[in-house]
Protein backbone atom coordinates (compact mmCIF):
# COMPACT_ATOMS: atom_id res chain seq x y z
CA UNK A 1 -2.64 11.19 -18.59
CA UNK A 2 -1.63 8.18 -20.70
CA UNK A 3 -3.82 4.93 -20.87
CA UNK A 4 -5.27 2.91 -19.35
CA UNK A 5 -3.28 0.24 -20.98
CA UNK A 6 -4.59 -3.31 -20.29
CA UNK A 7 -1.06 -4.77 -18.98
CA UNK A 8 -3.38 -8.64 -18.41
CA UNK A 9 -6.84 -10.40 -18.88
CA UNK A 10 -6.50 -12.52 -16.79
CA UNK A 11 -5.58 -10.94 -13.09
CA UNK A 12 -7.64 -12.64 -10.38
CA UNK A 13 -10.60 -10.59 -8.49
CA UNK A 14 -7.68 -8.90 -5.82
CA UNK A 15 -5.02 -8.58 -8.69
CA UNK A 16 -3.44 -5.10 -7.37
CA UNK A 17 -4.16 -5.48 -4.03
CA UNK A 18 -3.29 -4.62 -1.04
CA UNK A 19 -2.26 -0.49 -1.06
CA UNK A 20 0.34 -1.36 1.44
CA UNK A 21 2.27 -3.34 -1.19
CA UNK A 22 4.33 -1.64 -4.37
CA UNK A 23 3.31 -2.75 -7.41
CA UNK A 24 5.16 -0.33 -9.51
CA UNK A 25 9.22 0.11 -10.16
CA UNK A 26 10.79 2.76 -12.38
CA UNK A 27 14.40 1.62 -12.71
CA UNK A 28 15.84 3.85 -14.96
CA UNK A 29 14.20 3.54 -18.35
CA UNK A 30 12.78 0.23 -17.34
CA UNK A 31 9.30 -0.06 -15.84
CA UNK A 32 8.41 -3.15 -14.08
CA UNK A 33 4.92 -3.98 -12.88
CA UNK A 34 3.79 -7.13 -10.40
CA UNK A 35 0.20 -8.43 -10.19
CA UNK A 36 -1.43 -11.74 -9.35
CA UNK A 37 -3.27 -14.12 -12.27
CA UNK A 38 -6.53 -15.72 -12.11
CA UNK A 39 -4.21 -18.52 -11.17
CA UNK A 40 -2.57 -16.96 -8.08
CA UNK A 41 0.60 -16.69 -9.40
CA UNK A 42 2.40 -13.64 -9.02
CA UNK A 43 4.14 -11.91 -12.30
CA UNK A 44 6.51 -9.25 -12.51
CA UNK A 45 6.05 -8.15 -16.07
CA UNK A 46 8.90 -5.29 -18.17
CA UNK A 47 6.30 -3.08 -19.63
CA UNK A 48 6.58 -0.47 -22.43
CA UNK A 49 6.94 2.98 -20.46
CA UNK A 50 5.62 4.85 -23.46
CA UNK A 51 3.07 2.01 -24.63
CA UNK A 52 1.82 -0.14 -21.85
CA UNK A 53 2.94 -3.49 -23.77
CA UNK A 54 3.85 -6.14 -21.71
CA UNK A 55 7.57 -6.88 -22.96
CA UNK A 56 8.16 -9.92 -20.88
CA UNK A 57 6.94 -11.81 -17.73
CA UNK A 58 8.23 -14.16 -15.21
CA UNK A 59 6.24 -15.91 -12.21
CA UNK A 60 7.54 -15.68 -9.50
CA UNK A 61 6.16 -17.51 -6.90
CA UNK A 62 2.43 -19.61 -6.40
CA UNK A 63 -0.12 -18.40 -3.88
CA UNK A 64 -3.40 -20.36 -3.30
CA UNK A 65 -5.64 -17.55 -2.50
CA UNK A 66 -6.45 -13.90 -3.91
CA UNK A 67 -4.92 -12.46 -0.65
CA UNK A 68 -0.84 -13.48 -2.34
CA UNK A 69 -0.43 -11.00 -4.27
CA UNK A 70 3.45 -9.31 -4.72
CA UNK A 71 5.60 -6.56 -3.21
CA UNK A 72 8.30 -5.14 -4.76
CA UNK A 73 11.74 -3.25 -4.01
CA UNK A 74 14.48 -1.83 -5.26
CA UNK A 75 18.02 -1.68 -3.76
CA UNK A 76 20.63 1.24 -4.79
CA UNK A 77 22.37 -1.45 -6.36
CA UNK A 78 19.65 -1.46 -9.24
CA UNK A 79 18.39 -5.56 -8.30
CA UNK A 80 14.53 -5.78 -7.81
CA UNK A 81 13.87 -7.77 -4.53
CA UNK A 82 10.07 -9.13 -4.24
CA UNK A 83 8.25 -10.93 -1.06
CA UNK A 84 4.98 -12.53 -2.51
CA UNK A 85 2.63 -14.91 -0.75
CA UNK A 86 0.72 -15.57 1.87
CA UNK A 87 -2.10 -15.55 3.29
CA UNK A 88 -1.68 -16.18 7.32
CA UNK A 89 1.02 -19.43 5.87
CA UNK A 90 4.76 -17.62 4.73
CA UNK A 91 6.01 -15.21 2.19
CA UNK A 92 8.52 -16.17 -0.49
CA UNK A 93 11.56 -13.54 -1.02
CA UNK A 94 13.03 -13.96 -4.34
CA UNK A 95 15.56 -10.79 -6.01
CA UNK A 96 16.77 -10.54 -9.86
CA UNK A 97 18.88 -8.05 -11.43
CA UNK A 98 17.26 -9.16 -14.56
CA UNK A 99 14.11 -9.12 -13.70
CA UNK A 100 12.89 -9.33 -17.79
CA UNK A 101 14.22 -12.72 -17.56
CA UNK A 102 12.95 -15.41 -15.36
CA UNK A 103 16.04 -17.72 -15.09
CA UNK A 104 17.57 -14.70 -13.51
CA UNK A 105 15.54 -15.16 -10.17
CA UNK A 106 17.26 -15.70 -6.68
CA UNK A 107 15.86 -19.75 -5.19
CA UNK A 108 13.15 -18.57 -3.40
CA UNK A 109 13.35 -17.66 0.94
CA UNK A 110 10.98 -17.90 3.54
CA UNK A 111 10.04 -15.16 5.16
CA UNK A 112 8.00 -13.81 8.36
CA UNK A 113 5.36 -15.50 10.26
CA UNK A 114 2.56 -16.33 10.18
CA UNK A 115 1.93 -13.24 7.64
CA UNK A 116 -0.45 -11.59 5.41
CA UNK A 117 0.02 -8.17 3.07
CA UNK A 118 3.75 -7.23 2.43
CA UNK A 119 5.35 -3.96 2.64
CA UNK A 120 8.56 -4.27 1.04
CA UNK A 121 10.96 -1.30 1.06
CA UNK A 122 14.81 -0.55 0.90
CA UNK A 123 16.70 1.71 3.12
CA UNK A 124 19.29 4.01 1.61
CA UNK A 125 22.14 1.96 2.35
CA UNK A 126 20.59 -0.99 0.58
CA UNK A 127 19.67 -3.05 3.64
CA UNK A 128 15.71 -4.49 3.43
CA UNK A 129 12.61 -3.59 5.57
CA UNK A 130 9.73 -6.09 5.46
CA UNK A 131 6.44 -5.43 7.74
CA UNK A 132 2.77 -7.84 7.84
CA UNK A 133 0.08 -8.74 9.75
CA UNK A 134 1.18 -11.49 12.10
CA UNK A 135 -2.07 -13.54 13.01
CA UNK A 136 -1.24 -15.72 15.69
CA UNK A 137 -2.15 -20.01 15.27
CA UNK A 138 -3.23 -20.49 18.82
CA UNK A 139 -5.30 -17.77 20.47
CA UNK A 140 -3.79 -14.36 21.27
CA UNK A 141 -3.58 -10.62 19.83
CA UNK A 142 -3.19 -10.19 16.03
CA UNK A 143 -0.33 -6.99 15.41
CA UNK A 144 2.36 -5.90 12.96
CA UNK A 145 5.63 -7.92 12.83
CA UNK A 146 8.80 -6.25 11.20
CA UNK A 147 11.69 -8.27 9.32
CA UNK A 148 15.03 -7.15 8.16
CA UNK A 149 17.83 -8.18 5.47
CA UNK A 150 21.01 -6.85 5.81
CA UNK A 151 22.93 -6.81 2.56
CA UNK A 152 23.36 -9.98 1.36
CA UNK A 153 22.77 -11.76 4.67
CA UNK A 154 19.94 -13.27 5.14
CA UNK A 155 16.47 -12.57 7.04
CA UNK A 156 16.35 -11.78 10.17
CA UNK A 157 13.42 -13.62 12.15
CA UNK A 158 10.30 -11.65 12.15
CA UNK A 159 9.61 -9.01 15.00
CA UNK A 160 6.87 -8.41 17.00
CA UNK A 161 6.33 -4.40 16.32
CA UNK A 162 3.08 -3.71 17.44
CA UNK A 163 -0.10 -5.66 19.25
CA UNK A 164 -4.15 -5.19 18.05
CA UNK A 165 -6.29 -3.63 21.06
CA UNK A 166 -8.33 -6.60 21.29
CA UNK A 167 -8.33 -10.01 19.75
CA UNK A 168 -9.87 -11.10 16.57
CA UNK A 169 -9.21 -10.13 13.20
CA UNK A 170 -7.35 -7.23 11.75
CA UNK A 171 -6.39 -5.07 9.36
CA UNK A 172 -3.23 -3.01 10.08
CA UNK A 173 -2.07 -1.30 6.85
CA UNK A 174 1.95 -1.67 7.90
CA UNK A 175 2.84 0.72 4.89
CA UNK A 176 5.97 1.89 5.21
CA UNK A 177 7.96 4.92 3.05
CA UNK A 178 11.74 6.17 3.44
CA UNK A 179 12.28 9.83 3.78
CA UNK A 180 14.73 11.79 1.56
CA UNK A 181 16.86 11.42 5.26
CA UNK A 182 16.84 7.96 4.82
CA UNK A 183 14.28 8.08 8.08
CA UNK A 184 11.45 4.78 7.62
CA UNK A 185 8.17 5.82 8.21
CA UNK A 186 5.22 3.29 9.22
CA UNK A 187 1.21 4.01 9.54
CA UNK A 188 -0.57 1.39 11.38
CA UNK A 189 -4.37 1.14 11.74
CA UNK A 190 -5.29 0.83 15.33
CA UNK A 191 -8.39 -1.92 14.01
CA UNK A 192 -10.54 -3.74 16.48
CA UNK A 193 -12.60 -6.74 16.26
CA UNK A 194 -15.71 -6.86 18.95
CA UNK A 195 -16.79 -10.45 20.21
CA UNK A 196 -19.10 -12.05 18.83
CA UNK A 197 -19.72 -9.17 16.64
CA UNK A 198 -21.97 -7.14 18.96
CA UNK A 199 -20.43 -3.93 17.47
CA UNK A 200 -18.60 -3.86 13.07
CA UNK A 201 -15.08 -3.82 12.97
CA UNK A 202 -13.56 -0.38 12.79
CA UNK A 203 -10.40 1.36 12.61
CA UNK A 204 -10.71 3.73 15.48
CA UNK A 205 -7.32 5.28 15.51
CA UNK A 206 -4.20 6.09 13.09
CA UNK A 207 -0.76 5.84 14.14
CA UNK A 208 2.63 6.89 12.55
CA UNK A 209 5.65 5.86 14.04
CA UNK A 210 9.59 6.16 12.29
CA UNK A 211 13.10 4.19 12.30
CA UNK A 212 15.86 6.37 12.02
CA UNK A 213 18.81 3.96 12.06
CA UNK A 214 17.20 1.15 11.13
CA UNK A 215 17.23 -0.19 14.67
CA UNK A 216 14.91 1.94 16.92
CA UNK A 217 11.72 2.44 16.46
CA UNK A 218 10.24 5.67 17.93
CA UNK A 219 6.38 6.99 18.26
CA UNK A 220 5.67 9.75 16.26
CA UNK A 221 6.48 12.60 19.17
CA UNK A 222 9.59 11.21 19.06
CA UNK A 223 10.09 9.09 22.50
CA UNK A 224 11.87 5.84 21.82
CA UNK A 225 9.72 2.15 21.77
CA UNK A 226 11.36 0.98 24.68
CA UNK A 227 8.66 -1.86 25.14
CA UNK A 228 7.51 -3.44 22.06
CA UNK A 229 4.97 -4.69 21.04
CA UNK A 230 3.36 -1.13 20.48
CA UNK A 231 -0.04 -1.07 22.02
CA UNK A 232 -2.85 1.95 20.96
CA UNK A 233 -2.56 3.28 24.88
CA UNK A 234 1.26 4.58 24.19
CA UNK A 235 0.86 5.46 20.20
CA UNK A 236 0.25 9.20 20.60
CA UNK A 237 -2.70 8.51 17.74
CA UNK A 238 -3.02 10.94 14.59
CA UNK A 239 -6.86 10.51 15.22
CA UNK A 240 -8.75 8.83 17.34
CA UNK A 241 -12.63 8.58 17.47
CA UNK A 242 -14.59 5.55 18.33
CA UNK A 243 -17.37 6.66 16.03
CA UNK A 244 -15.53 6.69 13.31
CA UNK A 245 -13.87 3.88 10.88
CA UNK A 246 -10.74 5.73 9.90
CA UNK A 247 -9.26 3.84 6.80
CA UNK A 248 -5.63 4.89 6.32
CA UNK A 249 -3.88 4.61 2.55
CA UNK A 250 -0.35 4.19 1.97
CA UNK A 251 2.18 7.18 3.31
CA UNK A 252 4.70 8.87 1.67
CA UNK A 253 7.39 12.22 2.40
CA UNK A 254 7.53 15.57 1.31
CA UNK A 255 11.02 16.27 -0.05
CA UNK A 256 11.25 18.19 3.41
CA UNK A 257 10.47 15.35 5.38
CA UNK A 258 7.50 15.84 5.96
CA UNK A 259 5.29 12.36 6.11
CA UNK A 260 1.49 12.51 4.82
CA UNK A 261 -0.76 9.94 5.20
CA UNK A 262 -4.20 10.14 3.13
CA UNK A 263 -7.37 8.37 5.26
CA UNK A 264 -10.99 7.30 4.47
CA UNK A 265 -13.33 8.13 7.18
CA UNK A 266 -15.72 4.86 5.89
CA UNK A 267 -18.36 5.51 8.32
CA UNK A 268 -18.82 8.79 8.12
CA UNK A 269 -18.24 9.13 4.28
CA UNK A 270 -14.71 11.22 4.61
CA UNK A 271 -11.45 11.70 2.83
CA UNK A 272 -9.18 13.55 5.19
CA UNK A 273 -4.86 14.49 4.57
CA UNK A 274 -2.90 14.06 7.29
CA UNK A 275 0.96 16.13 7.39
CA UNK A 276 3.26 16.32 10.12
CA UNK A 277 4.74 19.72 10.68
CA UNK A 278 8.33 20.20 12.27
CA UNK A 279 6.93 20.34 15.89
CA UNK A 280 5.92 16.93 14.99
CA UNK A 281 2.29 18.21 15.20
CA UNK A 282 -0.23 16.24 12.74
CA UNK A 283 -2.22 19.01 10.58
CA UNK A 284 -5.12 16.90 9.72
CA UNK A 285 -7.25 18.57 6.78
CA UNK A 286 -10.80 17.44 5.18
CA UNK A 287 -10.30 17.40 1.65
CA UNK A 288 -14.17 15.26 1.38
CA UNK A 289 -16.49 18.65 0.26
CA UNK A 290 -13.27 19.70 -2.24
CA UNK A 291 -12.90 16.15 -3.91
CA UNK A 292 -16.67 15.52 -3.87
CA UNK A 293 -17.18 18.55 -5.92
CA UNK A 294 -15.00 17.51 -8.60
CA UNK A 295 -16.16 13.98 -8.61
CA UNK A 296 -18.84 12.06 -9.69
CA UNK A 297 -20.77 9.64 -7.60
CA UNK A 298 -21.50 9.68 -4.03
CA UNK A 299 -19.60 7.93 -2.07
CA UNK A 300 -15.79 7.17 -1.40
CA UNK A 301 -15.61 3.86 -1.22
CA UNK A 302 -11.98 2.38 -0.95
CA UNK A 303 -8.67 3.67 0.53
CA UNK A 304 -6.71 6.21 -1.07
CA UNK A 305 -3.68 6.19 -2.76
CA UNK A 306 -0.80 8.70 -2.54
CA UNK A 307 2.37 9.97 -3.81
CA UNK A 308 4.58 13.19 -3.56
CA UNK A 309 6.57 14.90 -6.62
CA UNK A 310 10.34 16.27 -6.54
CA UNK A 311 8.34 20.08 -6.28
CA UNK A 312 6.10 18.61 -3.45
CA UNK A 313 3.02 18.48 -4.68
CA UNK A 314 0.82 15.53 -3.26
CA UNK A 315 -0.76 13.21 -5.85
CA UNK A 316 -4.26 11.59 -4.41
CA UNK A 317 -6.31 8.93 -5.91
CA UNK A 318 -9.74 8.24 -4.53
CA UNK A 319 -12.26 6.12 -5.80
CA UNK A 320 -15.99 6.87 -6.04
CA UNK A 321 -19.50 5.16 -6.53
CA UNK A 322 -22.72 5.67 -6.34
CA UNK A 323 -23.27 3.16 -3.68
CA UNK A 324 -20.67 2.64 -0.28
CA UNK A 325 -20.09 -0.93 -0.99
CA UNK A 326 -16.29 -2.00 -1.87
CA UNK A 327 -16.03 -3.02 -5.77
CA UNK A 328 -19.45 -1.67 -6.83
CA UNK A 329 -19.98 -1.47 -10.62
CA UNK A 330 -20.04 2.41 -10.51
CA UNK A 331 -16.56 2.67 -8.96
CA UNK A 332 -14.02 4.94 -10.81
CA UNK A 333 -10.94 6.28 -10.27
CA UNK A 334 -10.16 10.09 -9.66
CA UNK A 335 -6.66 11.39 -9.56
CA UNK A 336 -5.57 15.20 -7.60
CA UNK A 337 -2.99 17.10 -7.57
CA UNK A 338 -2.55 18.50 -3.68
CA UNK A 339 -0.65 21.55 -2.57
CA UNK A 340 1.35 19.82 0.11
CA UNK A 341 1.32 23.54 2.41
CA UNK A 342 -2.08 24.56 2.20
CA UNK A 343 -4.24 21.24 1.06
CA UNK A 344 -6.07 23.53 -1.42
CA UNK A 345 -6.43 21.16 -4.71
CA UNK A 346 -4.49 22.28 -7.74
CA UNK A 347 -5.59 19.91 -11.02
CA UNK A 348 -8.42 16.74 -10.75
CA UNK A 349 -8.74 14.53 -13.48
CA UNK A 350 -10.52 11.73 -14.01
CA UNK A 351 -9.69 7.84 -14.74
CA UNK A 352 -10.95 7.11 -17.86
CA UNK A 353 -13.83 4.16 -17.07
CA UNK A 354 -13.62 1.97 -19.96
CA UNK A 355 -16.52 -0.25 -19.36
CA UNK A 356 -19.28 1.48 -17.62
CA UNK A 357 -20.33 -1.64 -15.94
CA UNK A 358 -17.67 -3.01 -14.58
CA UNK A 359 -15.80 -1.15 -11.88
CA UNK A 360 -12.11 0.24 -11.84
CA UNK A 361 -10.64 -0.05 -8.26
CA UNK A 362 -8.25 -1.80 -5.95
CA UNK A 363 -5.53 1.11 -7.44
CA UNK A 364 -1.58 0.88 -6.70
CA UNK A 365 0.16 3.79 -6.93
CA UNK A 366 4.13 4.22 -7.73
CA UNK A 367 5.48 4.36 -4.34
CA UNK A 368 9.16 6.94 -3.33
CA UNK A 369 12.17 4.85 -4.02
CA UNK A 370 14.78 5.13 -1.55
CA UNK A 371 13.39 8.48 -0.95
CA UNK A 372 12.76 9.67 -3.96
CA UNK A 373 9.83 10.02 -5.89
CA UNK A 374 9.02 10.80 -9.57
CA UNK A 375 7.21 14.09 -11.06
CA UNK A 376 4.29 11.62 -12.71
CA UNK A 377 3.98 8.37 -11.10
CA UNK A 378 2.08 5.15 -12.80
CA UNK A 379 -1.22 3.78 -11.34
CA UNK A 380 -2.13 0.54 -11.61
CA UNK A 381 -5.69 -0.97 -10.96
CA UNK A 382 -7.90 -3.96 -12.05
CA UNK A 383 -11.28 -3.84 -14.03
CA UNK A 384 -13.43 -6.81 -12.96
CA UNK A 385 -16.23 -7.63 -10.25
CA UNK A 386 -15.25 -9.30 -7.01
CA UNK A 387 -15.67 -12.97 -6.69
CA UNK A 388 -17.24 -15.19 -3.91
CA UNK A 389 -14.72 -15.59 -1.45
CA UNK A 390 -10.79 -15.92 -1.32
CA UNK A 391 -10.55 -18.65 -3.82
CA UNK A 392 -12.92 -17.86 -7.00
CA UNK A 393 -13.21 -18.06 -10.38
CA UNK A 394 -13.38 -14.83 -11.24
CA UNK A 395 -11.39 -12.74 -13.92
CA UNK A 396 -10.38 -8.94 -14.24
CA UNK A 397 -8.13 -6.99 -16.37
CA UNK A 398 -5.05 -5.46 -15.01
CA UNK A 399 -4.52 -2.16 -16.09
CA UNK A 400 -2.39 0.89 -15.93
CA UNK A 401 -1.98 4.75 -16.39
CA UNK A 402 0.39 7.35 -16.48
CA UNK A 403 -0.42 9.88 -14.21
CA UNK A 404 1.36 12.97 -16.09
């Protein structure tokens, strides 16, 4: 492992979040690396690949809240597209093919509605795939709207994908990852909000659904959306269990194919791998007793993070504390290498905790680009305590590791 290099001192108290968006782009020899400032603008910075030094920075857009943070893209054309912004208001799509300099930025473009947490990805003919939360102004069901750029045409208005199973607030993930196939793959979190609070919020169920033209959406046992938006009562769910508060990460594919999603069982103190075989089966495995045995701490206490590698091994990063609360001073980071057939873990190593109290968390891994992934992808993460509320004062360093 290389680092942690200290890429900012100044990130805000959500800097790398959320794990649906890509922080990370390997283009070529170039590295580029987006967070968001203590001043809620979002940078995409060139860094060093061999150094972590910040070579050069441009802002890209202004948000007014630590939920604005930046998602990044890259076409096969080699330009970096970004959607940054908002929080429930509209996201700003800007793209540079010189993304070092920050004359070389596209006017910015609205984008979505209504939306919250990006997931920015390219297809393999080029073409753009944006999905966020859509929380309705007036009443009605929160869900998952879906966007799409053609080339160089521009945005399509957002789409209504997929409907919460009750109103109130949620959180949906919407991460999305191509296959080698050039198949999209999206995990939503089936998250419901009881009135007037008579019950927490939970995620009770996990759903994976795919695009295989770019068009059609289809459930993950293959039958055809034919009647969006996708409610929970059609989703053929990966898990379901109204005990539980199943927290998925990001997703990514196996070089076969195969998608894996990683989840975080935050009632029940779990960390369970989830892999699709080719009946289109879900093989869900509990990794908790084999990563708690490596670890310290105990509790996980945050999503986890995943990748894949050209060989297909998995690549898991979980974080761990000695209390369950989100951001508490005794978080660190712990990265795994998976065996992506049997689940058994091949290599854990530690994230090197700088500052024993402060905690390391919110990580962003190096997501697949256009459905490929690297052998040893970067992490990202921030060093800092949380502040009060979405608009604070607070102040965190961004950091980042090579994960070799």
């Amino acid at each position: 492992m290389q680092g942690p290099w200290v890429l900012a001192e100044d990130g805000c108290d959500r800097a790398t979040a959320y794990h649906m968006s890509n922080k990370i782009v390997r283009r070529n020899d170039d590295l580029f690396v987006t967070w968001l400032d203590n001043k809620y603008r979002n940078v995409v910075a060139a860094v060093n690949d061999e150094t972590g030094a910040v070579e050069a920075r441009s802002f890209v857009g202004q948000g007014f809240d630590n939920h604005c943070g930046a998602a990044m893209a890259l076409t096969p054309d080699g330009v970096l597209h970004v959607a940054n912004g908002s929080h429930h208001r509209g996201f700003v799509y800007r793209s540079s093919a010189d993304p070092g300099r920050e004359d070389s930025w596209s006017p910015p473009e609205a984008v979505g509605c209504r939306p919250t947490y990006p997931c920015l990805i390219s297809d393999l003919s080029g073409n753009l795939h944006l999905t966020h939360r859509y929380s309705p102004m007036y009443g009605g069901r929160w869900g998952t709207a879906w966007c799409k750029k053609e080339g160089k045409k521009p945005w399509q208005q957002a789409y209504y994908l997929a409907e919460a199973p009750a109103p109130g607030y949620i959180y949906p993930t919407n991460a999305m990852a191509v296959g080698p196939d050039g198949t999209i793959h999206l995990v939503l979190e089936w998250y419901k909000t009881y009135p007037e609070n008579i019950e927490p919020p939970r995620t009770m169920a996990v759903g994976h659904f795919e695009n295989r033209d770019g068009v059609h959406w289809h459930y993950t046992d293959g039958r055809e959306v034919k009647c969006p938006p996708i409610g929970i009562e059609d989703s053929d769910p990966i898990v379901f269990c109204s005990a539980a508060n199943f927290r998925p990460g990001n997703m990514a594919v196996l070089p076969d194919g195969r998608p894996v999603i990683p989840m975080w069982d935050a009632r029940r103190n779990r960390i369970f791998l989830a892999v699709r075989d080719e009946d289109l089966a879900w093989q869900v495995r509990d990794l908790s007793e084999a990563l708690a045995s490596c670890t310290g701490g105990s509790h996980f206490n945050g999503t986890p993070q995943i990748a894949v590698t050209p060989a297909g091994e998995i690549v898991l990063v979980v974080s761990r504390a000695e209390e369950e609360r989100w951001g508490h001073v005794s978080t660190q980071l712990h990265a795994f290498r998976i065996d992506g057939d049997s689940g058994e873990v091949l290599r854990h190593e530690p994230i090197e905790k700088t500052n024993p109290e402060e905690p390391d968390w919110l990580a962003s891994i190096e997501k697949g680009i256009l459905g490929q992934y690297r052998e040893d992808p970067y992490l990202t993460y921030i060093t800092g305590r949380r502040g009060q509320g979405c608009v604070n004062d607070a102040e965190c360093q961004v950091k980042l590791v090579h994960l070799d």
